[in-house]
PDB file of N, CA and C in Angstrom:
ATOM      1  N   UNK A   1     -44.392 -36.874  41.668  1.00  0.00           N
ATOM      2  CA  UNK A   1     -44.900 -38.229  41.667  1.00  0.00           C
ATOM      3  C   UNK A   1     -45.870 -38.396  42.840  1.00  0.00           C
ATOM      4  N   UNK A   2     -47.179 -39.179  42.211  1.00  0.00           N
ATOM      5  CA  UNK A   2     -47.963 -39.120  43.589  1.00  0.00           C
ATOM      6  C   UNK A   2     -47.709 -40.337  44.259  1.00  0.00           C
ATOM      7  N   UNK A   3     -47.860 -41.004  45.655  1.00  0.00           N
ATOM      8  CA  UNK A   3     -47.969 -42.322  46.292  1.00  0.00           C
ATOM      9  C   UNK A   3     -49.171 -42.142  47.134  1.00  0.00           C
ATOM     10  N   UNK A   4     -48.956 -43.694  47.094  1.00  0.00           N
ATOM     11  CA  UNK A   4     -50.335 -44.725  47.372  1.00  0.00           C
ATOM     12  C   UNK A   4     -49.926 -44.504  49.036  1.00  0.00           C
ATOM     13  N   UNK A   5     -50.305 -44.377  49.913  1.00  0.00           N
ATOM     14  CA  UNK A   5     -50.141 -44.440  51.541  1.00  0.00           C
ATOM     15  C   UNK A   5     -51.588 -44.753  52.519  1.00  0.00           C
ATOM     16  N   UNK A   6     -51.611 -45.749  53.446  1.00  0.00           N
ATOM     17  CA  UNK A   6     -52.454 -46.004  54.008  1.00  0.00           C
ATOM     18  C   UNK A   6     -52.140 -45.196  55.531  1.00  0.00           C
ATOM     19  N   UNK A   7     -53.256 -44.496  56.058  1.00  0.00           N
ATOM     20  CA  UNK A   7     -52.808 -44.050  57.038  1.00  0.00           C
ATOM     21  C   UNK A   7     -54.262 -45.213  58.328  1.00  0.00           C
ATOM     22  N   UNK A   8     -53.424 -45.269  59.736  1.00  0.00           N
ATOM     23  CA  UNK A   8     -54.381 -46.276  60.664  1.00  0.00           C
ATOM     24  C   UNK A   8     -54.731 -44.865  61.976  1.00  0.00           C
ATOM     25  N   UNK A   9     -56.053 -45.166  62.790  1.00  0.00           N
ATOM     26  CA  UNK A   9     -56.138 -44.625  63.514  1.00  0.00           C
ATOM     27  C   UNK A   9     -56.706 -45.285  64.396  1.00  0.00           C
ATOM     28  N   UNK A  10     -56.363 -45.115  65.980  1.00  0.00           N
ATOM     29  CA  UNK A  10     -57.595 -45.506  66.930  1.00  0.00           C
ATOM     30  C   UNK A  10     -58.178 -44.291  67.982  1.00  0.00           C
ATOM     31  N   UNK A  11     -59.254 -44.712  67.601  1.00  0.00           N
ATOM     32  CA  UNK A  11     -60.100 -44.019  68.891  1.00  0.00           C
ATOM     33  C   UNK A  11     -60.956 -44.370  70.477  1.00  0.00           C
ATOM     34  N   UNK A  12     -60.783 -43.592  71.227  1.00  0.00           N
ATOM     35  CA  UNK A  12     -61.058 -44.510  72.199  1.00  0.00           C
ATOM     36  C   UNK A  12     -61.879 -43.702  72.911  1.00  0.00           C
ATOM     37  N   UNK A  13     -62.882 -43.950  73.864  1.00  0.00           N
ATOM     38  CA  UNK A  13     -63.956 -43.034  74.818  1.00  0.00           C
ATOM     39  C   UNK A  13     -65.053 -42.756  74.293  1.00  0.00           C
ATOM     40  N   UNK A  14     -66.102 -42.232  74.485  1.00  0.00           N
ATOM     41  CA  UNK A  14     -67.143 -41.943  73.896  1.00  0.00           C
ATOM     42  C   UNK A  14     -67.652 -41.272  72.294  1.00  0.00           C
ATOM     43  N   UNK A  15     -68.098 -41.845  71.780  1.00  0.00           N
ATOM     44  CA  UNK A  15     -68.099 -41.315  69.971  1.00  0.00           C
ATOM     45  C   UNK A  15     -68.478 -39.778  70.213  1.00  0.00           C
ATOM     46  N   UNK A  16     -68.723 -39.020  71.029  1.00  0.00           N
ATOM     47  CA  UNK A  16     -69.036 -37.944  71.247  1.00  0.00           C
ATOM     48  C   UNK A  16     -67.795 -36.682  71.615  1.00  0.00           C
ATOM     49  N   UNK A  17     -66.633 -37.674  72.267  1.00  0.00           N
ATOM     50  CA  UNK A  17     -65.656 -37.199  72.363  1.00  0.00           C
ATOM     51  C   UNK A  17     -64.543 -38.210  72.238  1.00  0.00           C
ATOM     52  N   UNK A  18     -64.075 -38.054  71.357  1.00  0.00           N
ATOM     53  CA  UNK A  18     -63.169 -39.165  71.474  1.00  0.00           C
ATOM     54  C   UNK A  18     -62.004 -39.145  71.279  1.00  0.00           C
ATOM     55  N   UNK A  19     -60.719 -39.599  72.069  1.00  0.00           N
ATOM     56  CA  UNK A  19     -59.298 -39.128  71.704  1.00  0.00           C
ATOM     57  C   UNK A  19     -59.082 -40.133  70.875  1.00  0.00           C
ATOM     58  N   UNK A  20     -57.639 -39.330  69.932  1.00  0.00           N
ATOM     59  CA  UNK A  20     -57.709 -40.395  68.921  1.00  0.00           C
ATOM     60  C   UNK A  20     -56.341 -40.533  68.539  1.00  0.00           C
ATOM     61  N   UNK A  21     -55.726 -41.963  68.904  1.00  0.00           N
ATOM     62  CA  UNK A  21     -54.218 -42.291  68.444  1.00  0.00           C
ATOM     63  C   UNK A  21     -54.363 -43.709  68.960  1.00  0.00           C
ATOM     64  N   UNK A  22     -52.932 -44.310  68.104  1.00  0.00           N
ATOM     65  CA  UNK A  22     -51.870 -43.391  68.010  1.00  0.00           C
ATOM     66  C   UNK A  22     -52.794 -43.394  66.221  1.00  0.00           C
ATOM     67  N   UNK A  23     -52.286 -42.871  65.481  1.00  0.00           N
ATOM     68  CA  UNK A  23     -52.015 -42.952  63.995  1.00  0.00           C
ATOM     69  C   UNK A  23     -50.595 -43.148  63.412  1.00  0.00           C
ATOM     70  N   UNK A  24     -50.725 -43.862  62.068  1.00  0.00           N
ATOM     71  CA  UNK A  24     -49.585 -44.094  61.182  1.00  0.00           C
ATOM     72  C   UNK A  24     -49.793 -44.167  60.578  1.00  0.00           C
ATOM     73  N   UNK A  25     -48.760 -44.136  59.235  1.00  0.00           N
ATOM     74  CA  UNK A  25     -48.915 -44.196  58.102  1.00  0.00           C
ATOM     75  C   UNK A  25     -48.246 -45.020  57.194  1.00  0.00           C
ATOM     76  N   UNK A  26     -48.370 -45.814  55.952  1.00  0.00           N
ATOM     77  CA  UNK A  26     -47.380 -47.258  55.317  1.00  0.00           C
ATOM     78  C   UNK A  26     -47.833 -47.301  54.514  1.00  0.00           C
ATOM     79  N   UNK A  27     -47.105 -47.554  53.624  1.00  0.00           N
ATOM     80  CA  UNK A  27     -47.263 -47.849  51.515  1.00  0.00           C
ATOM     81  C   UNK A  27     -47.970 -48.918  51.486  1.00  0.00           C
ATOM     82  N   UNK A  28     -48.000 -49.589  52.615  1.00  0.00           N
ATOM     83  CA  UNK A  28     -48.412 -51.054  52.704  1.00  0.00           C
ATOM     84  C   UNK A  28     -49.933 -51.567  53.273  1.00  0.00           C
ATOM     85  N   UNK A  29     -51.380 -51.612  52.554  1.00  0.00           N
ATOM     86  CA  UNK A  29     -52.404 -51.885  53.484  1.00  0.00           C
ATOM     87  C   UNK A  29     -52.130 -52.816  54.656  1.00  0.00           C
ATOM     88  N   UNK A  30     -51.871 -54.019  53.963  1.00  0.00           N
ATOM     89  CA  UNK A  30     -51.813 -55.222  54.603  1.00  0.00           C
ATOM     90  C   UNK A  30     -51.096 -54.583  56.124  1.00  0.00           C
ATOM     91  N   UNK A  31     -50.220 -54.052  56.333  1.00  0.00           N
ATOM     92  CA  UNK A  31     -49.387 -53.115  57.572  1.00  0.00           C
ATOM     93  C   UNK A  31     -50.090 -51.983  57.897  1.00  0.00           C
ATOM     94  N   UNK A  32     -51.153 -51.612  57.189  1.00  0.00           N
ATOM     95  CA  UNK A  32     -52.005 -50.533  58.058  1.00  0.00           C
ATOM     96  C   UNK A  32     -52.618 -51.250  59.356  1.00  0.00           C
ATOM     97  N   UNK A  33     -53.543 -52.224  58.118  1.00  0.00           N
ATOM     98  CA  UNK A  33     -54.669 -52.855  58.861  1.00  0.00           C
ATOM     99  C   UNK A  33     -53.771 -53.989  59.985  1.00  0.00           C
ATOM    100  N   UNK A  34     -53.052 -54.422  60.106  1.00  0.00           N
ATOM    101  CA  UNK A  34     -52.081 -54.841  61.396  1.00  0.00           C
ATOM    102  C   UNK A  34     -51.710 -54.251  62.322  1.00  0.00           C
ATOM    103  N   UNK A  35     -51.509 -53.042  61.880  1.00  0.00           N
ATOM    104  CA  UNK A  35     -50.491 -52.162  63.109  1.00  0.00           C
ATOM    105  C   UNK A  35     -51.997 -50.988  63.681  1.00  0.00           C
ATOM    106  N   UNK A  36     -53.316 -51.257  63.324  1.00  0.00           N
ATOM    107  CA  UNK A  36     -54.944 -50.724  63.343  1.00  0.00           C
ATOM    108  C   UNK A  36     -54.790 -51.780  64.501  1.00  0.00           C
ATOM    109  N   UNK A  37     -55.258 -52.816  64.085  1.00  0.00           N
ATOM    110  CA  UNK A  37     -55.794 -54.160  64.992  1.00  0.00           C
ATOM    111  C   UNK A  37     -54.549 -54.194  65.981  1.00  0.00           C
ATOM    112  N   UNK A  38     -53.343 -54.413  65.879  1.00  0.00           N
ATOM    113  CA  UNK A  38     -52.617 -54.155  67.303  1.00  0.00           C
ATOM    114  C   UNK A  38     -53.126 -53.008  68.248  1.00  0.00           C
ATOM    115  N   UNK A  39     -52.783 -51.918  67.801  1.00  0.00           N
ATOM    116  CA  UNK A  39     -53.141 -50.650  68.860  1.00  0.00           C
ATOM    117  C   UNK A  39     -54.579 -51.085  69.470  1.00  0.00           C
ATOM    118  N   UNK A  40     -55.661 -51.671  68.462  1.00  0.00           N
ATOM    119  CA  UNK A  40     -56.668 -51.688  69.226  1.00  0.00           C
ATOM    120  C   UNK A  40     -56.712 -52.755  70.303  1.00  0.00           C
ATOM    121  N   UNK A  41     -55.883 -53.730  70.343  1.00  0.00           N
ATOM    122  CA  UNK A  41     -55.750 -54.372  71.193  1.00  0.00           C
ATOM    123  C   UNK A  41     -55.284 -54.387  72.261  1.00  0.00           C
ATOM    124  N   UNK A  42     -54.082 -53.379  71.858  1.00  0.00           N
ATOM    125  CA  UNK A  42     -53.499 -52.732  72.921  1.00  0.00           C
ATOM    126  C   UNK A  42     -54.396 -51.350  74.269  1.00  0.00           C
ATOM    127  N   UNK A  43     -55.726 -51.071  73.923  1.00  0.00           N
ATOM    128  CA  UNK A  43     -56.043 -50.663  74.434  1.00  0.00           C
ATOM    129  C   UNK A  43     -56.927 -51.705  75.941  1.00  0.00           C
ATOM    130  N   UNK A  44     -56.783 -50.813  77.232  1.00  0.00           N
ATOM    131  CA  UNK A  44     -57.419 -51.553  77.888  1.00  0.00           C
ATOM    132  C   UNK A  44     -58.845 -52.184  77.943  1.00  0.00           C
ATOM    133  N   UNK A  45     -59.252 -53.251  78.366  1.00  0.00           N
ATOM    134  CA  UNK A  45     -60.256 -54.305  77.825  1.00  0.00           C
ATOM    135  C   UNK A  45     -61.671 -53.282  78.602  1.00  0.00           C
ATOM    136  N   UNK A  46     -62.655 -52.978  78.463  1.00  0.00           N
ATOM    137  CA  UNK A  46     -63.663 -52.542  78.776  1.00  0.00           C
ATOM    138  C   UNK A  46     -63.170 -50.823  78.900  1.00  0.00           C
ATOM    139  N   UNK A  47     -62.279 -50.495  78.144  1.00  0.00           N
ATOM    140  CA  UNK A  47     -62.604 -49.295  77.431  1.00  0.00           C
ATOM    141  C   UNK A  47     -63.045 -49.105  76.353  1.00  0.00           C
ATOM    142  N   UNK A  48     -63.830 -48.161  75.372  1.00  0.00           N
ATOM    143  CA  UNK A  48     -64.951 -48.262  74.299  1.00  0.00           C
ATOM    144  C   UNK A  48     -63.429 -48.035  72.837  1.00  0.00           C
ATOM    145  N   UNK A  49     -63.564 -48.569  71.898  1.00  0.00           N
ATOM    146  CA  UNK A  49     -62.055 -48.781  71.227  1.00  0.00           C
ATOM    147  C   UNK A  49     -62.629 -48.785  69.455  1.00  0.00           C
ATOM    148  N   UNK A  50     -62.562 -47.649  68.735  1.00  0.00           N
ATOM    149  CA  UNK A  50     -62.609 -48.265  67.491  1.00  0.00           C
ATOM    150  C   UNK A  50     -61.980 -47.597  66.518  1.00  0.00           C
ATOM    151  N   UNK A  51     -61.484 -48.473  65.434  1.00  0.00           N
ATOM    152  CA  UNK A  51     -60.288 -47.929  64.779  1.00  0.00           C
ATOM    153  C   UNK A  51     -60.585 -48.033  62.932  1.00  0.00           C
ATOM    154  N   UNK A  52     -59.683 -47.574  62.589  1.00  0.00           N
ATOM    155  CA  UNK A  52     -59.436 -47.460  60.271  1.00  0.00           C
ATOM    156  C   UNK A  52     -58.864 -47.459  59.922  1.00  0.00           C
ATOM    157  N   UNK A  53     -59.143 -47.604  58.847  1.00  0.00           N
ATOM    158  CA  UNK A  53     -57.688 -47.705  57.781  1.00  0.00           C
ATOM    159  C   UNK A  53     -58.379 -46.829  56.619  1.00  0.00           C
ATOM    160  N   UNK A  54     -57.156 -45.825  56.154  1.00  0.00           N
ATOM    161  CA  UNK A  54     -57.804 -45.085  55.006  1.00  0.00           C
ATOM    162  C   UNK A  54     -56.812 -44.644  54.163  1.00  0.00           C
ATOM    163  N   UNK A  55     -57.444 -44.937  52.955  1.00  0.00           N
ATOM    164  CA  UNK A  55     -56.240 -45.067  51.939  1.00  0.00           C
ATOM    165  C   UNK A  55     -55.708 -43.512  51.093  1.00  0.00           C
ATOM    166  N   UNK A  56     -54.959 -43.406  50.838  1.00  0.00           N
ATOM    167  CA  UNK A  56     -54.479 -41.389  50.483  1.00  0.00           C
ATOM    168  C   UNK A  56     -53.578 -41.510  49.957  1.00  0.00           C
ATOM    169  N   UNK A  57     -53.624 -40.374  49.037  1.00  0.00           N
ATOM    170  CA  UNK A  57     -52.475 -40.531  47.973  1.00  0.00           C
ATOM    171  C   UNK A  57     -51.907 -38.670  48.392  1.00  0.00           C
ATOM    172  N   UNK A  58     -50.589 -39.199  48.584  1.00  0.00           N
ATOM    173  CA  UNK A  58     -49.669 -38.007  48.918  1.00  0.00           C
ATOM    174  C   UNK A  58     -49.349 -37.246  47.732  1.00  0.00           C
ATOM    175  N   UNK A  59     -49.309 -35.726  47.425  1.00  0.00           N
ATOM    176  CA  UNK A  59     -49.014 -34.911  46.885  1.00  0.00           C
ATOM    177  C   UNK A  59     -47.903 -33.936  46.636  1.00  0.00           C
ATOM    178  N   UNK A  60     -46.914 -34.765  47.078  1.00  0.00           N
ATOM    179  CA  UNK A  60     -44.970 -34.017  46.934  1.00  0.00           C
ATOM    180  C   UNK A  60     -45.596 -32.562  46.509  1.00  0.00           C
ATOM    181  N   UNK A  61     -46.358 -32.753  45.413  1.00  0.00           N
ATOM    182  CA  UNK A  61     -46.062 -30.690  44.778  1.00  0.00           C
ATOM    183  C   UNK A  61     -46.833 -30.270  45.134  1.00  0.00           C
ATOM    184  N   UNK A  62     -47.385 -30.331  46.492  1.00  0.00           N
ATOM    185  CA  UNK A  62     -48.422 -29.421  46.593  1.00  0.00           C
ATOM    186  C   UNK A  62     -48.246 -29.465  48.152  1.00  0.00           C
ATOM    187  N   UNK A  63     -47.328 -30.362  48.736  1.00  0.00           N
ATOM    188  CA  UNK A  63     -47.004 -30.706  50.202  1.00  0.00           C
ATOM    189  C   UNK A  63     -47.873 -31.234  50.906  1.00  0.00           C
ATOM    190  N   UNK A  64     -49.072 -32.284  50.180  1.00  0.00           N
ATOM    191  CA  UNK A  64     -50.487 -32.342  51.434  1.00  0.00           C
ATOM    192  C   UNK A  64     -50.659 -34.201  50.433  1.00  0.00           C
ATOM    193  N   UNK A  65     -51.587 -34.450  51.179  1.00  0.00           N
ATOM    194  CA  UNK A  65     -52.692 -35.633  51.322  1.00  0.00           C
ATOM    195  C   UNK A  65     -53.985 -35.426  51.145  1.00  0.00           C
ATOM    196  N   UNK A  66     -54.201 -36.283  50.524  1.00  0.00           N
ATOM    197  CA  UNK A  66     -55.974 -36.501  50.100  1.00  0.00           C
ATOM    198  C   UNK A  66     -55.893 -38.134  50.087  1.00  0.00           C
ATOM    199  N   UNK A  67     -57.196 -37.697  51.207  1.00  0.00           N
ATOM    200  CA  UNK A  67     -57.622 -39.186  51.802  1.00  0.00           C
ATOM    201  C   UNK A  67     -58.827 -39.112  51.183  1.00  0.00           C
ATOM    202  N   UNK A  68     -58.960 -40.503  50.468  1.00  0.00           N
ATOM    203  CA  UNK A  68     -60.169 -40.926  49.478  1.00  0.00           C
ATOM    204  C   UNK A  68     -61.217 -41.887  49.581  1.00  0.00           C
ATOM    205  N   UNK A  69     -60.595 -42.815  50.818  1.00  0.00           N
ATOM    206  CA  UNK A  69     -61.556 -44.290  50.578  1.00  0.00           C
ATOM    207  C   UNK A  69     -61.177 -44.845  51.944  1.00  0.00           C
ATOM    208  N   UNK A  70     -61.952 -45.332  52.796  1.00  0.00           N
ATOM    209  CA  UNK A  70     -62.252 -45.997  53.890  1.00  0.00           C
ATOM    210  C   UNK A  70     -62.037 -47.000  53.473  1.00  0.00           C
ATOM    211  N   UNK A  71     -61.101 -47.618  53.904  1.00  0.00           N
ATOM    212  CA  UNK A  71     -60.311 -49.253  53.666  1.00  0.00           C
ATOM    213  C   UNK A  71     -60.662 -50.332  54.828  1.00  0.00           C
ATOM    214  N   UNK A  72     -61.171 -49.863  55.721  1.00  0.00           N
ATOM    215  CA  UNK A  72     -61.566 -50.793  57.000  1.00  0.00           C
ATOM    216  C   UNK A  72     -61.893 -49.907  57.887  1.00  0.00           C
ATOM    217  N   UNK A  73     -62.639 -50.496  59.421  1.00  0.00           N
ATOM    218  CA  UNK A  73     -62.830 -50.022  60.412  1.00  0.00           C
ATOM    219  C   UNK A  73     -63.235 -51.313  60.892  1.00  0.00           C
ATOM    220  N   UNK A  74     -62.938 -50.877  62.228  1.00  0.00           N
ATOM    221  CA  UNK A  74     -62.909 -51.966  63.365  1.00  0.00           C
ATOM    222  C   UNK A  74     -63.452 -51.154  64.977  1.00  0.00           C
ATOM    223  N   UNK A  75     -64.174 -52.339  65.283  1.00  0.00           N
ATOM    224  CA  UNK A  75     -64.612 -51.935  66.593  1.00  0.00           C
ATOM    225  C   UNK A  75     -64.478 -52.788  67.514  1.00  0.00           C
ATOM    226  N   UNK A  76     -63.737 -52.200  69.013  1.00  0.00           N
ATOM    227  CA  UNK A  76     -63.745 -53.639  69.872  1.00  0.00           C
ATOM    228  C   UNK A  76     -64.492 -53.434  71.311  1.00  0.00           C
ATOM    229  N   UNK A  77     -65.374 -54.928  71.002  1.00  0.00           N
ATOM    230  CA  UNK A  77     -66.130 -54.965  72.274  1.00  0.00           C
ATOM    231  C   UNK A  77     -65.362 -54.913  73.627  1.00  0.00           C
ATOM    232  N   UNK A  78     -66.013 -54.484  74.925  1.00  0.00           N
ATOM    233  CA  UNK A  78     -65.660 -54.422  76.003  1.00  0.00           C
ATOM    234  C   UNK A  78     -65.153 -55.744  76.970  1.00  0.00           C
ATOM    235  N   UNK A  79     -65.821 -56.718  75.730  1.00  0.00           N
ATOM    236  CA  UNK A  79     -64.700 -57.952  76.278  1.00  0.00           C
ATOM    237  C   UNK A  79     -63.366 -58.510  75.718  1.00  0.00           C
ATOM    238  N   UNK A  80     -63.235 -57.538  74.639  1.00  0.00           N
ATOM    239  CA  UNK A  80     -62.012 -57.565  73.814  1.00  0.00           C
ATOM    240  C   UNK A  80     -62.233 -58.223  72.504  1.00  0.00           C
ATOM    241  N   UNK A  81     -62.854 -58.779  71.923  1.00  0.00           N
ATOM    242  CA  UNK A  81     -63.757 -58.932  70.889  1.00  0.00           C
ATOM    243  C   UNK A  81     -63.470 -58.313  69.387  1.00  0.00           C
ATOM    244  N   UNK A  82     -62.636 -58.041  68.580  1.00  0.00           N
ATOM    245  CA  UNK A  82     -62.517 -56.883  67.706  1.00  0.00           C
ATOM    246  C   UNK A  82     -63.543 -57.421  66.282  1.00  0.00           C
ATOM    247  N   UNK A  83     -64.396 -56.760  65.506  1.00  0.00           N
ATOM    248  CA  UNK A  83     -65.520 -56.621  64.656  1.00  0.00           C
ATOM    249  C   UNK A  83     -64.691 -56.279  63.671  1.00  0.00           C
ATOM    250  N   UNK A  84     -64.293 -56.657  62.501  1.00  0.00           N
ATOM    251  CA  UNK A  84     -63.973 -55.701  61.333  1.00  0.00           C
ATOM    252  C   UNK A  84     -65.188 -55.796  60.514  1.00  0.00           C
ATOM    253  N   UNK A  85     -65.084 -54.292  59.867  1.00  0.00           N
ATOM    254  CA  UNK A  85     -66.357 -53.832  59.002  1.00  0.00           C
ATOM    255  C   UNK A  85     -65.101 -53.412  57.431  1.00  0.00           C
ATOM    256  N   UNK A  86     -64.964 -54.332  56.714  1.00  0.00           N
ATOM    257  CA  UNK A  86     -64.641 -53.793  55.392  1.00  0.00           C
ATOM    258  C   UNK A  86     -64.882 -52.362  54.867  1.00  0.00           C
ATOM    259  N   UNK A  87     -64.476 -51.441  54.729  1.00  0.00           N
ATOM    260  CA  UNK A  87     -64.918 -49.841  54.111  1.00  0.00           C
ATOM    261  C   UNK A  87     -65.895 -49.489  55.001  1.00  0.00           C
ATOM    262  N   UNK A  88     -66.160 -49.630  56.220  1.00  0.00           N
ATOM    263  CA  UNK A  88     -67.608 -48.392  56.628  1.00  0.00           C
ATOM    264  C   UNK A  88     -67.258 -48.296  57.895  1.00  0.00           C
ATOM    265  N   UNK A  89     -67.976 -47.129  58.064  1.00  0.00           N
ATOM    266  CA  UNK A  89     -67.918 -46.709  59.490  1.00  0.00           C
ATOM    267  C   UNK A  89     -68.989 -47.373  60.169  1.00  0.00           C
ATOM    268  N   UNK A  90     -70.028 -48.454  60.261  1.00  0.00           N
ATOM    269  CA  UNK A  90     -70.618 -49.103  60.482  1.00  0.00           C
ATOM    270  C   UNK A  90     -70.398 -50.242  61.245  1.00  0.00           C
TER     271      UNK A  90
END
């Protein structure tokens, strides 16, 4: 049986190098894109911060994930500010 799973990520530091957590994962968008926008908030204010949501359908018989569709991204300004961009990395 396949499932629907949203996985969230944030990234933080320069787009050139950038560390990237925490990540998770939930059956639930609506709880991706929440527990996305917390972490990013949770990062300190005038560090460079931007985060996604991407939607994947898990593969029990084959043991893996395939991630298909950019469900959000978010970017937050250095005054704490967070931008959501619907589907793009934009």
């Amino acid at each position: 049986m396949v499932k629907q799973l949203y996985e969230w990520c944030v990234a933080t530091g320069p787009r050139d190098r950038p560390t990237v957590s925490p990540v998770g994962l939930t059956d639930a968008e609506p709880r991706a894109c929440e527990r996305m926008v917390e972490a990013l908030e949770a990062v300190p204010v005038g560090t460079p911060a931007r985060g996604w949501v991407t939607a994947m359908l898990y593969l029990p018989g084959l043991g893996s994930y395939d991630r298909y569709e950019l469900r959000l991204c978010a970017e937050r300004a250095g005054n704490g500010t967070v931008r959501l961009v619907p589907g793009s990395h934009d």
